[in-house]
PDB file of N, CA and C in Angstrom:
ATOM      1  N   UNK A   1       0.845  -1.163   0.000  1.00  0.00           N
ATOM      2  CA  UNK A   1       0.000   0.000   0.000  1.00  0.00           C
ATOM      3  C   UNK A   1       0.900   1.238   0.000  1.00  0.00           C
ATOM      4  N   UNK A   2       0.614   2.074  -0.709  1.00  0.00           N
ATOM      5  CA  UNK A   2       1.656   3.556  -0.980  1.00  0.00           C
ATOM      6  C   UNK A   2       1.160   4.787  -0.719  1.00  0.00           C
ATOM      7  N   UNK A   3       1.665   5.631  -0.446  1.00  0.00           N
ATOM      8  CA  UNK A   3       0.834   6.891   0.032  1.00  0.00           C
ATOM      9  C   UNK A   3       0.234   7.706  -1.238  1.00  0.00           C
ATOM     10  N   UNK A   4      -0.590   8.229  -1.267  1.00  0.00           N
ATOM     11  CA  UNK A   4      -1.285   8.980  -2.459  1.00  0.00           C
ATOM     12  C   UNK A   4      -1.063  10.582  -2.581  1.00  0.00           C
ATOM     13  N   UNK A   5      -1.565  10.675  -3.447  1.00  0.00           N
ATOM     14  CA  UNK A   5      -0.694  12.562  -4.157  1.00  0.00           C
ATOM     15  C   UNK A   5      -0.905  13.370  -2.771  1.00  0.00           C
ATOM     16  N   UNK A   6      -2.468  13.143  -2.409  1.00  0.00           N
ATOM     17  CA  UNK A   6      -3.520  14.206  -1.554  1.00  0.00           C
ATOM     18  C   UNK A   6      -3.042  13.812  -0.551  1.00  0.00           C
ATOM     19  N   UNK A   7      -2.080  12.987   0.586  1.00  0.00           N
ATOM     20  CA  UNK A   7      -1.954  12.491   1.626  1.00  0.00           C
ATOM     21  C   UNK A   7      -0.946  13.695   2.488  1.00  0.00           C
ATOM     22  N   UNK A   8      -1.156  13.758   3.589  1.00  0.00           N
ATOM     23  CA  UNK A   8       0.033  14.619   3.900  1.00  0.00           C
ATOM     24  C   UNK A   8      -0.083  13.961   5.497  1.00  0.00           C
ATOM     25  N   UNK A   9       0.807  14.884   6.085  1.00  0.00           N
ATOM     26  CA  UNK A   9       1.469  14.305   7.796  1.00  0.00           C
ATOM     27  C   UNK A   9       0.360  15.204   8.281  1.00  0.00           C
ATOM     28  N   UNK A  10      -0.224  14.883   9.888  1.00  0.00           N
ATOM     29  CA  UNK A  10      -1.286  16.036  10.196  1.00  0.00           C
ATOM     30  C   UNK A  10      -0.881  16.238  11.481  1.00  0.00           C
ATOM     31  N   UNK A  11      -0.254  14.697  12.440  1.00  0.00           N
ATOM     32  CA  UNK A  11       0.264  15.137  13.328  1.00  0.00           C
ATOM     33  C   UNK A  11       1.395  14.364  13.578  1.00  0.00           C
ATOM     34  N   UNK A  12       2.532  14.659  14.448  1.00  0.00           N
ATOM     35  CA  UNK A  12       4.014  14.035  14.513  1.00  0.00           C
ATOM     36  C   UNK A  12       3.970  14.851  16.046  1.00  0.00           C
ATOM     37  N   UNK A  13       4.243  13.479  16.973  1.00  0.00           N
ATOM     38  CA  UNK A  13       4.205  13.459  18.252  1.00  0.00           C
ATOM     39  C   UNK A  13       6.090  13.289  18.738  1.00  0.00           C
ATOM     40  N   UNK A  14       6.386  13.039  19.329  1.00  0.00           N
ATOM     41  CA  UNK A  14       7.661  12.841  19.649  1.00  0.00           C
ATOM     42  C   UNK A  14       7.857  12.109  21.115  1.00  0.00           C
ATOM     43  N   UNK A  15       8.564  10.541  21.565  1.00  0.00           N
ATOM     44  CA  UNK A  15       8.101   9.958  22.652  1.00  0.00           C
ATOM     45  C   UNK A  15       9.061   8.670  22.752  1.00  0.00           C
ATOM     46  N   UNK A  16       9.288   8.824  23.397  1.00  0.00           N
ATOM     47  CA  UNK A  16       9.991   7.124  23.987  1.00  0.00           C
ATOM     48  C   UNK A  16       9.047   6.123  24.403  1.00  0.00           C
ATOM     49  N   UNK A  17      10.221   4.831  24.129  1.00  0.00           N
ATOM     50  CA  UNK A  17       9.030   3.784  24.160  1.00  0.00           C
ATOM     51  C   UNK A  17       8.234   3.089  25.082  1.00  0.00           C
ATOM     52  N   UNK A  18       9.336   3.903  26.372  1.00  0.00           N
ATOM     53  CA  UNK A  18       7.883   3.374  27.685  1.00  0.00           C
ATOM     54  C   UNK A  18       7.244   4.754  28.258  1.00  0.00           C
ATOM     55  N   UNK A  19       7.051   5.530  27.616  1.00  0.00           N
ATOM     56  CA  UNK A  19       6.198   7.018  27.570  1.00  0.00           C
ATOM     57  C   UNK A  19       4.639   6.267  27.032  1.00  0.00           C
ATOM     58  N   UNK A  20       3.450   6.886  28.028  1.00  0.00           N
ATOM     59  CA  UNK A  20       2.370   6.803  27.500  1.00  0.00           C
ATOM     60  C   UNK A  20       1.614   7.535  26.864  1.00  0.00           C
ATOM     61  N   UNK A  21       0.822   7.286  25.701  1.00  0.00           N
ATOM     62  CA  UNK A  21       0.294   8.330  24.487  1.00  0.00           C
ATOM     63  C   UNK A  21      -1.196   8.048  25.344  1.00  0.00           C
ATOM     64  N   UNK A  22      -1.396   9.507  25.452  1.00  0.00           N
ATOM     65  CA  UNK A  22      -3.075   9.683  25.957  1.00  0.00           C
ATOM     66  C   UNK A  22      -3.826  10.257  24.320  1.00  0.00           C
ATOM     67  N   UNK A  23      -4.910   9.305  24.445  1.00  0.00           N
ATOM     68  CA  UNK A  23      -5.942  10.079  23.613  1.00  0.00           C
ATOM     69  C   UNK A  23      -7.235  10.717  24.488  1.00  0.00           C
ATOM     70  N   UNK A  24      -7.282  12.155  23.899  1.00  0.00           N
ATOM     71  CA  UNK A  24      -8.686  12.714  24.769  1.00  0.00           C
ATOM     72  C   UNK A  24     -10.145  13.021  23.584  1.00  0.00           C
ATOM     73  N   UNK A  25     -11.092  11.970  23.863  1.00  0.00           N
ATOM     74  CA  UNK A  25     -12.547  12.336  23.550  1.00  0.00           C
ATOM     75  C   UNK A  25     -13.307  13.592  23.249  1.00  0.00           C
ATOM     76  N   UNK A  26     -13.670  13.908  22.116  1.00  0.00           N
ATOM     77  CA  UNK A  26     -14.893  14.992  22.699  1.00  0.00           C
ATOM     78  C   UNK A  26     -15.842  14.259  23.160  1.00  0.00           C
ATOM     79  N   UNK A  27     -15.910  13.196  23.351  1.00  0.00           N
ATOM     80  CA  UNK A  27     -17.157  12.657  24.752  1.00  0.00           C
ATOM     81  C   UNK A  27     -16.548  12.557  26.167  1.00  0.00           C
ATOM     82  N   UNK A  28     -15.141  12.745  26.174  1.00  0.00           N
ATOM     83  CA  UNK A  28     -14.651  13.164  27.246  1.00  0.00           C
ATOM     84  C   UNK A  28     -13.995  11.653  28.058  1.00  0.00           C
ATOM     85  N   UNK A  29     -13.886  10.783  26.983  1.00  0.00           N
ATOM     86  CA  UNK A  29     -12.796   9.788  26.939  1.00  0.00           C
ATOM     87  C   UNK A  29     -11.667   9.714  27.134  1.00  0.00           C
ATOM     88  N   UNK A  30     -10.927   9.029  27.759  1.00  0.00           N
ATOM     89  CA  UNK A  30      -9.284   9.467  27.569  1.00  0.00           C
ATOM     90  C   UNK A  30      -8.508   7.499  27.565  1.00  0.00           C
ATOM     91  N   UNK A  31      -8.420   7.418  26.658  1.00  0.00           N
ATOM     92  CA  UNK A  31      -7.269   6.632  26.278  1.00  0.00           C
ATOM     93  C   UNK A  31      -5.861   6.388  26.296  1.00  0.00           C
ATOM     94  N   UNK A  32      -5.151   5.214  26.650  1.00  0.00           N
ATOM     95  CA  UNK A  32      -3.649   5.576  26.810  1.00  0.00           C
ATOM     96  C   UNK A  32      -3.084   4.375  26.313  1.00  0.00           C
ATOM     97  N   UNK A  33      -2.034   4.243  25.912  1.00  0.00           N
ATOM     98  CA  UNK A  33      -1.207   3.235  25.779  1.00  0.00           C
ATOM     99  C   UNK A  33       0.159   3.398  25.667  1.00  0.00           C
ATOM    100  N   UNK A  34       1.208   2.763  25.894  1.00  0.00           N
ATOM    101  CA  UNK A  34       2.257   2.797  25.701  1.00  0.00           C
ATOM    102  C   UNK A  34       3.016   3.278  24.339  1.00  0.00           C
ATOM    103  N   UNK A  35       3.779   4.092  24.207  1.00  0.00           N
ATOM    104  CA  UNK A  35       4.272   4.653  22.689  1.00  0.00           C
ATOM    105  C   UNK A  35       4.924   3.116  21.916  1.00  0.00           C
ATOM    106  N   UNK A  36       5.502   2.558  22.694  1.00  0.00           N
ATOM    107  CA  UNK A  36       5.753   1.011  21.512  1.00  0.00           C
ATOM    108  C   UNK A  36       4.657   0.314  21.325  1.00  0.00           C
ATOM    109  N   UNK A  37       3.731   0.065  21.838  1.00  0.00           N
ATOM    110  CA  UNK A  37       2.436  -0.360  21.219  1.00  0.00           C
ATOM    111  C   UNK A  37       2.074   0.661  20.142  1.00  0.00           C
ATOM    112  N   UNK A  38       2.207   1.407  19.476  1.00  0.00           N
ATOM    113  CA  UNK A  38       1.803   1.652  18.548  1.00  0.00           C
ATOM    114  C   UNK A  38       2.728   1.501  17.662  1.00  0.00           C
ATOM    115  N   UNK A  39       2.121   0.733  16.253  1.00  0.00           N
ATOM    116  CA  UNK A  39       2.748   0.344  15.178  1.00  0.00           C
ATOM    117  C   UNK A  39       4.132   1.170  14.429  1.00  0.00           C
ATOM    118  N   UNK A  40       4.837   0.821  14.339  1.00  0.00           N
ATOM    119  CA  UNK A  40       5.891   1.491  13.575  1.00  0.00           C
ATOM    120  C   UNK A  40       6.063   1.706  12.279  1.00  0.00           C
ATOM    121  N   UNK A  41       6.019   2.773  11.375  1.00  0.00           N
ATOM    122  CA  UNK A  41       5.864   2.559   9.881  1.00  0.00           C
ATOM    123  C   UNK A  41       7.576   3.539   9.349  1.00  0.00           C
ATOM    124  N   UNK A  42       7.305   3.605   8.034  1.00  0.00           N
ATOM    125  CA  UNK A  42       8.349   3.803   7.480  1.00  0.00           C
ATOM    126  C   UNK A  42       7.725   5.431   6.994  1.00  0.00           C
ATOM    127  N   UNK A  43       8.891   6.458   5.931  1.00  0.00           N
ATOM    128  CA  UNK A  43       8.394   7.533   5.611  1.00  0.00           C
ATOM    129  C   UNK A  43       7.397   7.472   4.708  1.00  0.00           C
ATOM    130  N   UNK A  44       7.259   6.421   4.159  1.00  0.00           N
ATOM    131  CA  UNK A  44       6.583   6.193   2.626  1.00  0.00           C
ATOM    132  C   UNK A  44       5.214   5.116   2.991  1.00  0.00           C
ATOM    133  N   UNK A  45       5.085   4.784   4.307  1.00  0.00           N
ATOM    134  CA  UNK A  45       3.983   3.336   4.336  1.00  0.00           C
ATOM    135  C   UNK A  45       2.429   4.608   5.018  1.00  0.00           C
ATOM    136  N   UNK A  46       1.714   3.621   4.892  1.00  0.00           N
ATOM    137  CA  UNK A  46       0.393   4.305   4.548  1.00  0.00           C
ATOM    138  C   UNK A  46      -0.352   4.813   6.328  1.00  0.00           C
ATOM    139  N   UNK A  47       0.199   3.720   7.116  1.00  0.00           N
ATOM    140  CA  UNK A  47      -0.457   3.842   8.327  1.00  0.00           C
ATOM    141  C   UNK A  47      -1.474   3.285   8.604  1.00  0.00           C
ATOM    142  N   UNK A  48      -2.165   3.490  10.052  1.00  0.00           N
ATOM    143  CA  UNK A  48      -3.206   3.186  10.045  1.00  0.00           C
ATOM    144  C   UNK A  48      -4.266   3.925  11.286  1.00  0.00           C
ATOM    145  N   UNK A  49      -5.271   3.846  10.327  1.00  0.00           N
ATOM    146  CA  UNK A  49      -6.522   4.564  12.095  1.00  0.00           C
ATOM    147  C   UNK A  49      -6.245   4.176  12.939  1.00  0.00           C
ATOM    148  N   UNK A  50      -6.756   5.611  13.603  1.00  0.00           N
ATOM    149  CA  UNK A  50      -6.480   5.519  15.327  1.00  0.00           C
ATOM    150  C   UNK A  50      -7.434   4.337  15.536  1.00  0.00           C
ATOM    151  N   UNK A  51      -8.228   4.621  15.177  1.00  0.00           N
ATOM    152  CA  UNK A  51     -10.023   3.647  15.418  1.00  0.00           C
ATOM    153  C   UNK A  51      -9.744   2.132  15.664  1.00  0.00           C
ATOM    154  N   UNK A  52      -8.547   1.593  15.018  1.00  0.00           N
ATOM    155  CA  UNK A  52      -7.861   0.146  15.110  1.00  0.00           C
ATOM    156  C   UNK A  52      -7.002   0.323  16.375  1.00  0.00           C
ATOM    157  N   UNK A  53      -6.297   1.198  16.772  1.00  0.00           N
ATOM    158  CA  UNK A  53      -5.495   1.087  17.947  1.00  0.00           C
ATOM    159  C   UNK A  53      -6.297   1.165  19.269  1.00  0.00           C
ATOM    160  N   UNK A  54      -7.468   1.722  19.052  1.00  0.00           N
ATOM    161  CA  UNK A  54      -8.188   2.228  20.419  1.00  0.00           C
ATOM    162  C   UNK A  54      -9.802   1.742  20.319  1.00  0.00           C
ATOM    163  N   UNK A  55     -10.509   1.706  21.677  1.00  0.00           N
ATOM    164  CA  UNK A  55     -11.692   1.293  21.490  1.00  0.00           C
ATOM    165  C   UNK A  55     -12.669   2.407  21.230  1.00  0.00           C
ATOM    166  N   UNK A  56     -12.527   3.339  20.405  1.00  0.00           N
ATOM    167  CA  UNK A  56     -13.278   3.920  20.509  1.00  0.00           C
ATOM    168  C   UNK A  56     -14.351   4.168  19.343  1.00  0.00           C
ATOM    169  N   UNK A  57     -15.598   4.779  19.654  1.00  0.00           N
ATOM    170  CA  UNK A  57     -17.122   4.672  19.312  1.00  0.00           C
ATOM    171  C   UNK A  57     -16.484   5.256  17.924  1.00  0.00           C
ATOM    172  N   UNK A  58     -17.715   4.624  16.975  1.00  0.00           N
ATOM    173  CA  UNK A  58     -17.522   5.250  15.865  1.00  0.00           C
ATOM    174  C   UNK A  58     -18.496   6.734  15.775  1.00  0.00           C
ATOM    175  N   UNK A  59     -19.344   7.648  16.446  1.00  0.00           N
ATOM    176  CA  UNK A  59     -19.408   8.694  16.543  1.00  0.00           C
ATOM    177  C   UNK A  59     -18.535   9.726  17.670  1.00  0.00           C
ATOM    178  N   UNK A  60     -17.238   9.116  17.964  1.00  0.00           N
ATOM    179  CA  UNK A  60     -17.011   9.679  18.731  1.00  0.00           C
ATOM    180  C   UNK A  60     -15.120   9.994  18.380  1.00  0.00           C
ATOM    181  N   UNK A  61     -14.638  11.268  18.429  1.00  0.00           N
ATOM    182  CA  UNK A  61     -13.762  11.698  17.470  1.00  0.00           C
ATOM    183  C   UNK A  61     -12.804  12.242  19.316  1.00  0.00           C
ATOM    184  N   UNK A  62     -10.898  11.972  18.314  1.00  0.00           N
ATOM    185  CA  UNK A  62      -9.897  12.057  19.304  1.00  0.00           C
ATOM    186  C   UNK A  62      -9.720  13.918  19.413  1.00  0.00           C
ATOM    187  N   UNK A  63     -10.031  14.608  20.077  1.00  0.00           N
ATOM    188  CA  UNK A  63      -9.390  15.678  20.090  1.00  0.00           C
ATOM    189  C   UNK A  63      -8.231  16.323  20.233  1.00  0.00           C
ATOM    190  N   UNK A  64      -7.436  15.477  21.392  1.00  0.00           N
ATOM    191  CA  UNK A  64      -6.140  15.761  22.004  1.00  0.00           C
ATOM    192  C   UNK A  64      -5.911  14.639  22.200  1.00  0.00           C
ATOM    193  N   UNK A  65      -4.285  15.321  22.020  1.00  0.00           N
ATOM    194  CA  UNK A  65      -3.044  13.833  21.917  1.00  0.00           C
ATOM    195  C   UNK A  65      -2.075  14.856  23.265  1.00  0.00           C
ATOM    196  N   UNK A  66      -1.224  13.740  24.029  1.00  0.00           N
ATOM    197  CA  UNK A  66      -0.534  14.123  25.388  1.00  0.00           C
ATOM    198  C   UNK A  66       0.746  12.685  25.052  1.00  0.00           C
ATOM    199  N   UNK A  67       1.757  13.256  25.236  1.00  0.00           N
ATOM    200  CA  UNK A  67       3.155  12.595  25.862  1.00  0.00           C
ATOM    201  C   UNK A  67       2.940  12.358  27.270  1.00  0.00           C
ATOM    202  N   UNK A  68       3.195  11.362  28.229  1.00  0.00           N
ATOM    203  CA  UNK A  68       3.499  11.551  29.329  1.00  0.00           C
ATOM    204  C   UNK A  68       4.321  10.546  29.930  1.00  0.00           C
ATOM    205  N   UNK A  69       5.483  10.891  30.900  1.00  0.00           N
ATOM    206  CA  UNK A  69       6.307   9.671  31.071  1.00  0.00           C
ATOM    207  C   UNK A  69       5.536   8.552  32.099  1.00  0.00           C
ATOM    208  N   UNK A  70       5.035   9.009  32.766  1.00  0.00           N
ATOM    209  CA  UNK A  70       4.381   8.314  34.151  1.00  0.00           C
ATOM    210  C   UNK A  70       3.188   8.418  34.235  1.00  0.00           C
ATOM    211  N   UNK A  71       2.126   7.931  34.340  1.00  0.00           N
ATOM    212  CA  UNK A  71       0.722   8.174  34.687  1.00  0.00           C
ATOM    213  C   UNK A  71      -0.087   8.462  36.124  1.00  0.00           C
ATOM    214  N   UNK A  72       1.744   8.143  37.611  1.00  0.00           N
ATOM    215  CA  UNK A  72       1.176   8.194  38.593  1.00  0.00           C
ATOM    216  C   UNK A  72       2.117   9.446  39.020  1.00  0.00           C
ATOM    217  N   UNK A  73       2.865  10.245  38.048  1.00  0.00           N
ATOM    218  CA  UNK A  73       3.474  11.691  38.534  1.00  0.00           C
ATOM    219  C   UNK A  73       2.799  12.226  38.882  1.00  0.00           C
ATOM    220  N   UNK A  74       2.514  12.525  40.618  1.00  0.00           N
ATOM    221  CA  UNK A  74       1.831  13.542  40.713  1.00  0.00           C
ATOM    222  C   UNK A  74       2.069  15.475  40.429  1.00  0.00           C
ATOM    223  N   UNK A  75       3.869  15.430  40.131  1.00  0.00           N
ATOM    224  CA  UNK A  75       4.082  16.481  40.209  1.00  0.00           C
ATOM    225  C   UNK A  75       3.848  16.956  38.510  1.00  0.00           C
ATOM    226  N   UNK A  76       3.703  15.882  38.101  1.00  0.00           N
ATOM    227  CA  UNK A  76       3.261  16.218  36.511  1.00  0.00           C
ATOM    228  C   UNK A  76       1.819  16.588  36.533  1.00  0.00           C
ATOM    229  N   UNK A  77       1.018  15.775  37.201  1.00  0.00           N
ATOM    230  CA  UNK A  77      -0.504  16.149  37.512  1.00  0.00           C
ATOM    231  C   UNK A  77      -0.536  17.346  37.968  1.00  0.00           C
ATOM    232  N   UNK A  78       0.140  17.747  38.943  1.00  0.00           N
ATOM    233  CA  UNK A  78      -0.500  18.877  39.443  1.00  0.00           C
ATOM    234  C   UNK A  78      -0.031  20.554  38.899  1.00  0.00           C
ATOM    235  N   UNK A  79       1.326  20.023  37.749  1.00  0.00           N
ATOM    236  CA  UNK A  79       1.497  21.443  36.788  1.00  0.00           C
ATOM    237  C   UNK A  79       0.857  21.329  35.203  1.00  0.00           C
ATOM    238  N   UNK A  80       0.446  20.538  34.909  1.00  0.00           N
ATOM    239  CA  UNK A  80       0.121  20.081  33.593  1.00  0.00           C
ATOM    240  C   UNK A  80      -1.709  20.244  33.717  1.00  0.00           C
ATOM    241  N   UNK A  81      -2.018  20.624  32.345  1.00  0.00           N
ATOM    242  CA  UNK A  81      -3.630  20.674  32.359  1.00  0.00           C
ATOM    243  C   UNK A  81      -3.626  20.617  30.763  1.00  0.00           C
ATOM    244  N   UNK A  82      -4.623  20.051  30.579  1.00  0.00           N
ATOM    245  CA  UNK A  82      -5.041  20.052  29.434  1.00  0.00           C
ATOM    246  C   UNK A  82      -6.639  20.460  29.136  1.00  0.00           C
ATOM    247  N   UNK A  83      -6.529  21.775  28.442  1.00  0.00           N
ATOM    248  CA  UNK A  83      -8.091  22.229  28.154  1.00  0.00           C
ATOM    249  C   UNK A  83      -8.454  21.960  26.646  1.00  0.00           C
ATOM    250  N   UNK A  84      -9.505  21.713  26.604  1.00  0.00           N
ATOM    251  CA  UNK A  84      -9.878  21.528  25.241  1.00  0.00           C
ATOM    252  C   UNK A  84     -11.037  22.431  25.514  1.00  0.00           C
TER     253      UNK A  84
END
């Protein structure tokens, strides 16, 4: 599978591989997984939906993406916010 004319990059995160990738809901979901659980591709391979990596509803769309090293930092919790 090859990338097409109209295709472009929309987002490029940056993360090590025991860093957890949060996804946030506009239903107010939040998803996480480890950055090596998600698939590794090349510059030229096609990728794939979030919708396959995560359980989420098919009316229900990712708003925000978060790096985070720890999930039980509290000192990260308590300077970090995320508003949508």
């Amino acid at each position: 599978m090859a990338t097409r004319k109209e295709d472009y990059l929309e987002h490029l995160f940056v993360g090590t591989n025991h860093q957890y990738m949060m996804f946030f809901t506009q239903k107010g979901k939040v998803f996480w997984m480890r950055v090596y659980e998600i698939p590794e591709g090349t510059k030229v391979s096609k990728g794939r939906a979030l919708q396959n990596l995560i359980n989420i509803e098919n009316d229900d769309k990712v708003k925000a993406f978060l790096v985070t090293q720890d999930l039980k930092d509290t000192e990260y919790i308590n300077s970090h916010y995320v508003i949508m």
